[in-house]
N, C-alpha and C. Protein backbone atom coordinates (compact mmCIF):
# COMPACT_ATOMS: atom_id res chain seq x y z
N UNK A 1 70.64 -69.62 -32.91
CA UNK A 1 71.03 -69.83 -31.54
C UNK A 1 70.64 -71.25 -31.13
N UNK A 2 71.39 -72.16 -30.80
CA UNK A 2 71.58 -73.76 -30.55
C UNK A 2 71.23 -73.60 -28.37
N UNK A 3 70.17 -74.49 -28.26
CA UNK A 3 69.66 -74.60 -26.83
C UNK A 3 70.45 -75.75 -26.48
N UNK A 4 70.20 -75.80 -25.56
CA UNK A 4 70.72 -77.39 -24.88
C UNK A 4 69.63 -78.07 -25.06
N UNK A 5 70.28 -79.73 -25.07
CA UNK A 5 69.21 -80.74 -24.87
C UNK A 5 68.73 -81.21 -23.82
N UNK A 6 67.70 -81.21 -23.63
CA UNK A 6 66.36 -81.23 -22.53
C UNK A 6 67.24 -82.55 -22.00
N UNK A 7 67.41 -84.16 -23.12
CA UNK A 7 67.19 -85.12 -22.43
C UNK A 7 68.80 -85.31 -21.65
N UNK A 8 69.85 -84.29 -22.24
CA UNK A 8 71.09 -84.26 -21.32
C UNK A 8 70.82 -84.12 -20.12
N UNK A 9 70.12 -83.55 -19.22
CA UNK A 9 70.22 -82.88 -18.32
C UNK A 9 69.69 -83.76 -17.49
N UNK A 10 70.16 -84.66 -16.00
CA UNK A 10 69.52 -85.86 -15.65
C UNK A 10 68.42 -85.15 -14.68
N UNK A 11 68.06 -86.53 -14.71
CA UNK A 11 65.72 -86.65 -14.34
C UNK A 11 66.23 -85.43 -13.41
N UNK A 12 66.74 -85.88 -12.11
CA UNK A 12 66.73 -85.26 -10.82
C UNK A 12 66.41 -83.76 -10.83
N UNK A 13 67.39 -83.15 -11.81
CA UNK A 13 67.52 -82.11 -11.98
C UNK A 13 66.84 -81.45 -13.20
N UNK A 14 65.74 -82.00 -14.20
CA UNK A 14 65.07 -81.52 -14.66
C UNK A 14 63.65 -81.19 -13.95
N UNK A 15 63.43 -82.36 -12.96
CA UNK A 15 62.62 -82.25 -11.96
C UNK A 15 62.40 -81.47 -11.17
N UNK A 16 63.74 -81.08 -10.48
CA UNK A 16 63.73 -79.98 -9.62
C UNK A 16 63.99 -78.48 -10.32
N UNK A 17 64.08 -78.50 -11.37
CA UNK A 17 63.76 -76.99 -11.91
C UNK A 17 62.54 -76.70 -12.50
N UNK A 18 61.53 -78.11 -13.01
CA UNK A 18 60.67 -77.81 -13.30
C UNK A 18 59.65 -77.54 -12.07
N UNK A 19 59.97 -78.41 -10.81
CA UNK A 19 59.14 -77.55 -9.70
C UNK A 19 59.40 -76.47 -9.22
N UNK A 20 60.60 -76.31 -9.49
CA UNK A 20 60.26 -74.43 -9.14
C UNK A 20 60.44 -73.63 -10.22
N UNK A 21 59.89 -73.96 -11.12
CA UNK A 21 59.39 -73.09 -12.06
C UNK A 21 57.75 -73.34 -12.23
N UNK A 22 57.58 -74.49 -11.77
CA UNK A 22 55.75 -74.56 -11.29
C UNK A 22 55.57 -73.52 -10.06
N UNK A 23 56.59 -73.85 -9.10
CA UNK A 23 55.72 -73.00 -7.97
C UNK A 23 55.96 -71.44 -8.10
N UNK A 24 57.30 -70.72 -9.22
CA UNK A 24 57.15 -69.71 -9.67
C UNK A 24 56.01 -69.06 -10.57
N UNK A 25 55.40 -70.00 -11.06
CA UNK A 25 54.28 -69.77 -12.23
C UNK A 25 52.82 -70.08 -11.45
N UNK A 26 52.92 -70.60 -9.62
CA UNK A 26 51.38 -70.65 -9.17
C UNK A 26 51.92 -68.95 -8.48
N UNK A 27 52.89 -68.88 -7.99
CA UNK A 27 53.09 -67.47 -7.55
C UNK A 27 53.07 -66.22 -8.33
N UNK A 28 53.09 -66.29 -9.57
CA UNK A 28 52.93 -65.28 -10.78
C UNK A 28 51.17 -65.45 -11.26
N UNK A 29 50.49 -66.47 -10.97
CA UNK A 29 49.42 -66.37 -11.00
C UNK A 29 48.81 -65.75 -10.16
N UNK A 30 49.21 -65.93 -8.86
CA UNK A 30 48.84 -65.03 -7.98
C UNK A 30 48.83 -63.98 -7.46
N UNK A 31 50.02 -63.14 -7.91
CA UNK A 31 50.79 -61.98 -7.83
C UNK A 31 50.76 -61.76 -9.22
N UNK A 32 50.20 -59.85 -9.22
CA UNK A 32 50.65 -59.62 -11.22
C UNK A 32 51.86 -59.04 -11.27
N UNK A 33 52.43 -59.19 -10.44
CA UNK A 33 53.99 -58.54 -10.54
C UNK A 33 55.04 -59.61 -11.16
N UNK A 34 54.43 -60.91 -11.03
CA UNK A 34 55.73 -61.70 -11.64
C UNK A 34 54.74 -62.49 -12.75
N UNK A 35 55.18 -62.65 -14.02
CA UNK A 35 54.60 -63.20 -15.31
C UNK A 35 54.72 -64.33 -15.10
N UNK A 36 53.63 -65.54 -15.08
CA UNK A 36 53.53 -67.18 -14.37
C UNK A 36 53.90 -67.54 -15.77
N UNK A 37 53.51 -67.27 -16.81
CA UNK A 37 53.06 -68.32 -18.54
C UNK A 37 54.62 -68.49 -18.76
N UNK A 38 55.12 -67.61 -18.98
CA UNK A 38 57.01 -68.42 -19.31
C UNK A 38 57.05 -69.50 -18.35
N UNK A 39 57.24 -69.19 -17.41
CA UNK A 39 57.56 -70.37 -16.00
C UNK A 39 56.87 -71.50 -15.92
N UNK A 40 55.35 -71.47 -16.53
CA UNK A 40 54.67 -72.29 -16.62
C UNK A 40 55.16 -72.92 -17.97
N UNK A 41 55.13 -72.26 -18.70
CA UNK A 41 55.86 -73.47 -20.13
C UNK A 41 57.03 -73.92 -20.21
N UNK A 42 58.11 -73.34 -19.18
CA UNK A 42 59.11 -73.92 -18.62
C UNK A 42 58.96 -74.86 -18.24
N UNK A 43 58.18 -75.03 -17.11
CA UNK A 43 58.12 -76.53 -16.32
C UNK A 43 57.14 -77.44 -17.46
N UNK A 44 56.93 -77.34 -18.11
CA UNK A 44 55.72 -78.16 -18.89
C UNK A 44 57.50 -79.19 -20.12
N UNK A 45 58.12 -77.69 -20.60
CA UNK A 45 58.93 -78.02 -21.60
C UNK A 45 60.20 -79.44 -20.92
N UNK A 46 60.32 -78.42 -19.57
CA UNK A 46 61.59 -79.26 -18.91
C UNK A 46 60.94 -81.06 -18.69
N UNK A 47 59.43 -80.81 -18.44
CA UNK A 47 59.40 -82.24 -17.41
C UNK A 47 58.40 -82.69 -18.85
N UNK A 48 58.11 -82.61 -19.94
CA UNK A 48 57.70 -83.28 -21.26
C UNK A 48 56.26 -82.97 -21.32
N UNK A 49 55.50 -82.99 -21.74
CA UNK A 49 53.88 -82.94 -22.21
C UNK A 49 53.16 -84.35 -21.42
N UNK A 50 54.13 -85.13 -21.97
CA UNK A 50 53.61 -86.94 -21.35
C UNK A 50 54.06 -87.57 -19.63
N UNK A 51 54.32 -86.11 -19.35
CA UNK A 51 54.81 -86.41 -17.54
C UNK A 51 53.84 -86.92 -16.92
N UNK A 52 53.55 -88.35 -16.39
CA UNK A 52 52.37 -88.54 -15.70
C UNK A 52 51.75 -87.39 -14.78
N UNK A 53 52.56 -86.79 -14.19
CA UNK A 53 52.10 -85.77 -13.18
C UNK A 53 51.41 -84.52 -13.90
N UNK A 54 51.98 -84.09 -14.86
CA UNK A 54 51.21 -83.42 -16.10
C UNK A 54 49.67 -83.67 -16.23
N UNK A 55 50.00 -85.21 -16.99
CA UNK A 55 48.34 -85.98 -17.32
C UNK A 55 47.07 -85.65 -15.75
N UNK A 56 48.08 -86.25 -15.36
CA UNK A 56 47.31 -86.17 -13.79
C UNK A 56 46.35 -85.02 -13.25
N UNK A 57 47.26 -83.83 -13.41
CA UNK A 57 46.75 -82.63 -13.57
C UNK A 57 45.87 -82.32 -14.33
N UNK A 58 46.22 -82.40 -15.93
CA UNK A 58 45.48 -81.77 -16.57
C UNK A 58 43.70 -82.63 -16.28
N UNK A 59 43.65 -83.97 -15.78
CA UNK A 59 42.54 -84.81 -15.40
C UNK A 59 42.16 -84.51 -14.50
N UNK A 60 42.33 -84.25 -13.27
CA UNK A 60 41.84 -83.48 -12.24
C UNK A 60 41.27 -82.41 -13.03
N UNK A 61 41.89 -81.57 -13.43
CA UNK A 61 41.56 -80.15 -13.70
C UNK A 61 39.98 -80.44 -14.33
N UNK A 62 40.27 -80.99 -15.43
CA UNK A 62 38.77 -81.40 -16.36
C UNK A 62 37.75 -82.13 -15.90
N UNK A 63 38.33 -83.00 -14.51
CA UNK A 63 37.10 -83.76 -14.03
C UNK A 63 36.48 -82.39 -13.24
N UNK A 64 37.18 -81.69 -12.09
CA UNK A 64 36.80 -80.35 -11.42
C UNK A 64 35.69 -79.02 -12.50
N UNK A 65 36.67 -79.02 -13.67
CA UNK A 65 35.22 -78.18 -14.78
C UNK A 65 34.20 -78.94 -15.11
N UNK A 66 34.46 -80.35 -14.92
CA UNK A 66 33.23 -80.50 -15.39
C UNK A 66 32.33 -81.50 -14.23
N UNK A 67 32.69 -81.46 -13.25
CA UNK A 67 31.87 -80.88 -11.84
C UNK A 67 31.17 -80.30 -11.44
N UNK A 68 31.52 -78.80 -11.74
CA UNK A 68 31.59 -77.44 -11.78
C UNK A 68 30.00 -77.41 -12.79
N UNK A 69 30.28 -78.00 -13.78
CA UNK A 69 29.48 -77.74 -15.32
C UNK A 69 28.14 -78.34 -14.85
N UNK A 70 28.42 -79.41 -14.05
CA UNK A 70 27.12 -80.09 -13.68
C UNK A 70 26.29 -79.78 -12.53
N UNK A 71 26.86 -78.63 -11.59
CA UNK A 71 26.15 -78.40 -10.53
C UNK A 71 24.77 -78.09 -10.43
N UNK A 72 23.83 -78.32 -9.72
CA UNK A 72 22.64 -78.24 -9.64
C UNK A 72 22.14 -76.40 -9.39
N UNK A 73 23.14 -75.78 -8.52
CA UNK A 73 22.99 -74.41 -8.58
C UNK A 73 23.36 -73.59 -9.93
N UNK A 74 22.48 -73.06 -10.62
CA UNK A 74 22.50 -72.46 -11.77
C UNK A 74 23.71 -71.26 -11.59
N UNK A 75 24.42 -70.43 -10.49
CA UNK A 75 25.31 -69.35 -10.50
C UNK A 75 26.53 -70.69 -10.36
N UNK A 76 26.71 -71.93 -9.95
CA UNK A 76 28.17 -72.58 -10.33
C UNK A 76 28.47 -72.97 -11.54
N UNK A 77 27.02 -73.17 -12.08
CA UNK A 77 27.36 -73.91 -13.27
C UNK A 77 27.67 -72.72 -14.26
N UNK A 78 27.53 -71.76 -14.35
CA UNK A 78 27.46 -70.83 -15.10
C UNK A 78 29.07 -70.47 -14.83
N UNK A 79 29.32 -70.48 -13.76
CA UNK A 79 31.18 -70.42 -13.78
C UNK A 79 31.79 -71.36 -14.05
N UNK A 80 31.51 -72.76 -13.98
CA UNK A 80 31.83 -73.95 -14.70
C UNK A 80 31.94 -73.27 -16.21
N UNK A 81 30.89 -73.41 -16.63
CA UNK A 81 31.21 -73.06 -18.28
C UNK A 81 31.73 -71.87 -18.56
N UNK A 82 32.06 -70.84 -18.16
CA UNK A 82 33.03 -70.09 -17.94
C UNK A 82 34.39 -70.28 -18.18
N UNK A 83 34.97 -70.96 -17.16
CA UNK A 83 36.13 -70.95 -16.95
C UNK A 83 36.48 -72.69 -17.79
N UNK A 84 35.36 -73.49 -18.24
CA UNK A 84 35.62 -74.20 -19.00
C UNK A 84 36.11 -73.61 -20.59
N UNK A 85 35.52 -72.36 -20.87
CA UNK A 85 35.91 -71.47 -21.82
C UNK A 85 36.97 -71.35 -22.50
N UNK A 86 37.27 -70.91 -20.99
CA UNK A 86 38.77 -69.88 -20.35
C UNK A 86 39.83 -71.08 -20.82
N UNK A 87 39.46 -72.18 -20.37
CA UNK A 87 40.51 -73.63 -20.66
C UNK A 87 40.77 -73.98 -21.94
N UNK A 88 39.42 -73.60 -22.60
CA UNK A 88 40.00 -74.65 -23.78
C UNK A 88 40.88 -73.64 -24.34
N UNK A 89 39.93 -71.84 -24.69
CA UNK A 89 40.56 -71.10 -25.26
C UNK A 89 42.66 -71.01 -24.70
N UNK A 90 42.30 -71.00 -23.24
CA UNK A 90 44.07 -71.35 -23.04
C UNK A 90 45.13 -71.91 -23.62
N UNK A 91 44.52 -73.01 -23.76
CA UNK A 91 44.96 -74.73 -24.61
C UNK A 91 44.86 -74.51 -25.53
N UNK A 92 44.12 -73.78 -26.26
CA UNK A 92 44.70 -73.45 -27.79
C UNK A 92 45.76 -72.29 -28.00
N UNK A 93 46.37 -71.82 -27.07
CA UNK A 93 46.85 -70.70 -26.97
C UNK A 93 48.27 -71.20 -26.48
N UNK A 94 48.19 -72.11 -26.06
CA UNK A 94 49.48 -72.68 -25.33
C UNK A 94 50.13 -73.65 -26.26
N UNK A 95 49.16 -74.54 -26.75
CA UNK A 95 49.51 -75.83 -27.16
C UNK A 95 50.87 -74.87 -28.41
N UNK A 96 50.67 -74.40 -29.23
CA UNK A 96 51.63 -73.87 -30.39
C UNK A 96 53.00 -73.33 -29.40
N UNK A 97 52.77 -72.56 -28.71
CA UNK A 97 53.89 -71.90 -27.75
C UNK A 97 54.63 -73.71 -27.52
N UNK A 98 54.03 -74.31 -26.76
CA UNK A 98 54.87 -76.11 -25.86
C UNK A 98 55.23 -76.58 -27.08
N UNK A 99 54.85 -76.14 -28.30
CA UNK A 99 55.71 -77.06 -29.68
C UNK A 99 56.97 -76.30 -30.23
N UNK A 100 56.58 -75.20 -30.05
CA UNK A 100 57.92 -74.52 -31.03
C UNK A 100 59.07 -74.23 -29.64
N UNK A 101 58.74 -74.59 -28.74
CA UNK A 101 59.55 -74.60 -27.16
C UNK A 101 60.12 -76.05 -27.13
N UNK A 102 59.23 -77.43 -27.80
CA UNK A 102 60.10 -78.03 -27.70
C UNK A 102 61.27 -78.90 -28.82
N UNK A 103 60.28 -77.70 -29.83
CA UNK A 103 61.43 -77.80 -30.96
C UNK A 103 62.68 -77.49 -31.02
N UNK A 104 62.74 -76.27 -30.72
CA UNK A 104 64.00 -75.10 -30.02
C UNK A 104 65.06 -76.27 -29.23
N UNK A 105 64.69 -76.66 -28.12
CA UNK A 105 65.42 -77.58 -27.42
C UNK A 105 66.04 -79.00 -27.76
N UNK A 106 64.92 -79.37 -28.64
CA UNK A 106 65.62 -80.37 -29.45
C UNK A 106 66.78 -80.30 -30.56
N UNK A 107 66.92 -79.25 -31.20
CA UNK A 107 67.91 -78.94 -31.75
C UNK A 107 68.91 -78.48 -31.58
């Protein structure tokens, strides 16, 4: 089965499906009735790995855990490293899924 190519499809409109497939995937995080992780690797696949806004994110995110990691109250920091856990284990869980997603499309 042959996908379309990602880079056919102009910016505007890869843009605007990948934000609402972000804000479908913060609403599936939030709600367990709708599954966020497709929607979320949707918008990751549509708008590239190297989307500044991507980077951006994922840097926030890691400066915030490790914020978190350094707090002086022993019950934050303990959810810092927690959910710093939770991240990496994610990211290894994802990263294989965003390759063979953007293999698929390239071909």
């Amino acid at each position: 089965m042959r996908f379309f190519h990602v880079r056919r499809i102009p910016d505007a409109a890869r843009l605007g499906l990948a934000l609402i497939c972000a804000v479908v995937a913060a609403i599936g995080a939030i709600l367990p009735i709708i599954p966020g992780w497709p929607c979320f690797i949707l918008a990751i696949v549509l708008l590239g790995r190297r989307h500044y806004v991507l980077r951006r994110a994922r840097l926030i995110g890691r400066g915030g855990l490790r914020h978190l990691r350094r707090s002086p109250q022993p019950s934050i920091r303990r959810v810092g490293w927690r959910l710093s856990k939770a991240y990496a284990r994610s990211s290894r869980l994802i990263a294989p899924m965003l390759t063979a997603a953007e293999r698929a499309m390239r071909t």
